[in-house]
Protein backbone atom coordinates (compact mmCIF):
# COMPACT_ATOMS: atom_id res chain seq x y z
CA UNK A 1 4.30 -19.49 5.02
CA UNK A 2 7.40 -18.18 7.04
CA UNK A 3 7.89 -15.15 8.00
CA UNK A 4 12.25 -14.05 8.89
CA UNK A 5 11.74 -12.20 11.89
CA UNK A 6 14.92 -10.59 10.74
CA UNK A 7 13.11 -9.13 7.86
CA UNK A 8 12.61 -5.41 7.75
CA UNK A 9 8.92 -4.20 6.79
CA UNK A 10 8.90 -2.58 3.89
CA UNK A 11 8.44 1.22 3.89
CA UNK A 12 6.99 1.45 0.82
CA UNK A 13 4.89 -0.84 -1.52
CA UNK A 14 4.28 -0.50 -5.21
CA UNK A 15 0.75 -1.50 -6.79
CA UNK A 16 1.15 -4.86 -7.18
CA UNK A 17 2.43 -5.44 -3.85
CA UNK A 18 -0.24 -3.48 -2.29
CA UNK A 19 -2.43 -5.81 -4.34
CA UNK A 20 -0.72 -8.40 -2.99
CA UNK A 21 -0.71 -8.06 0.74
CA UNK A 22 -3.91 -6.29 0.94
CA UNK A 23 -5.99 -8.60 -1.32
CA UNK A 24 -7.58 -5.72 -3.46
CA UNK A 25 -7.20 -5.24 -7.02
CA UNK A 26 -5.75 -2.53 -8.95
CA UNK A 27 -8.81 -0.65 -10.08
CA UNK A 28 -9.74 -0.55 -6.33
CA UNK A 29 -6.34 0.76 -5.53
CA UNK A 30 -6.54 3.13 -8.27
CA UNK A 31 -9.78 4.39 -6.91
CA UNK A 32 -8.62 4.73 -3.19
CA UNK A 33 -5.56 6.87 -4.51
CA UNK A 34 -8.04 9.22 -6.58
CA UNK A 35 -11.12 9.63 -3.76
CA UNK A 36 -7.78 10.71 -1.90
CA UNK A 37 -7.69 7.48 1.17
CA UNK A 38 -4.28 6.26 -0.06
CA UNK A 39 -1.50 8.21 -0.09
CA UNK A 40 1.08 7.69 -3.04
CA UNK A 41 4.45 9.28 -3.39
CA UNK A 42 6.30 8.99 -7.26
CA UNK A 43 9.93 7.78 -6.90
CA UNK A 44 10.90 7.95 -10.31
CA UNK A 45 8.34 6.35 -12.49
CA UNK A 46 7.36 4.15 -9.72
CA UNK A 47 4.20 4.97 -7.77
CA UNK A 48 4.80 3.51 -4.01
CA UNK A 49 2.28 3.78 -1.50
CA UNK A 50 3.93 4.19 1.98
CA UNK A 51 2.86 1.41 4.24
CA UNK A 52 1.30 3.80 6.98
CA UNK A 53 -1.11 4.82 4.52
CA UNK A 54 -2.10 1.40 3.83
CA UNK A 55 -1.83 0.41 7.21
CA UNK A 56 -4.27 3.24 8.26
CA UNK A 57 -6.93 2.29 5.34
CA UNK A 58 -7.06 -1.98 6.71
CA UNK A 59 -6.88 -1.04 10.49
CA UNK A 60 -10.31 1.35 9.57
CA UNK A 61 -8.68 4.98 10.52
CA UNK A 62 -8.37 6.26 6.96
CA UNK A 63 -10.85 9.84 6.50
């Protein structure tokens, strides 16, 4: 897989992408938003989770 070095990173994912590129599933998601170790902001009636916050919770730093 290629990766455009041109490519912006993403600010923001939704679920499913967080899914995606963090390889945990939604009810595990949905539990890290609720015991308050993801961050989620509602744009809408999307529910993003801003990439720092995700970022924080793989690299270990999350409370």
């Amino acid at each position: 897989m290629s990766v455009n070095p041109n490519t912006p990173a993403p600010l923001a994912y939704s679920i499913e992408e967080a899914c995606r590129v963090s390889s945990l599933g939604k009810t595990n998601i949905y539990a890290l938003i609720k015991a308050g170790k993801l961050d989620v902001r509602k744009v809408g009636a999307r529910t993003l989770i801003p990439a720092a916050s995700l970022h924080t919770l793989i690299n270990g730093e999350a409370a």
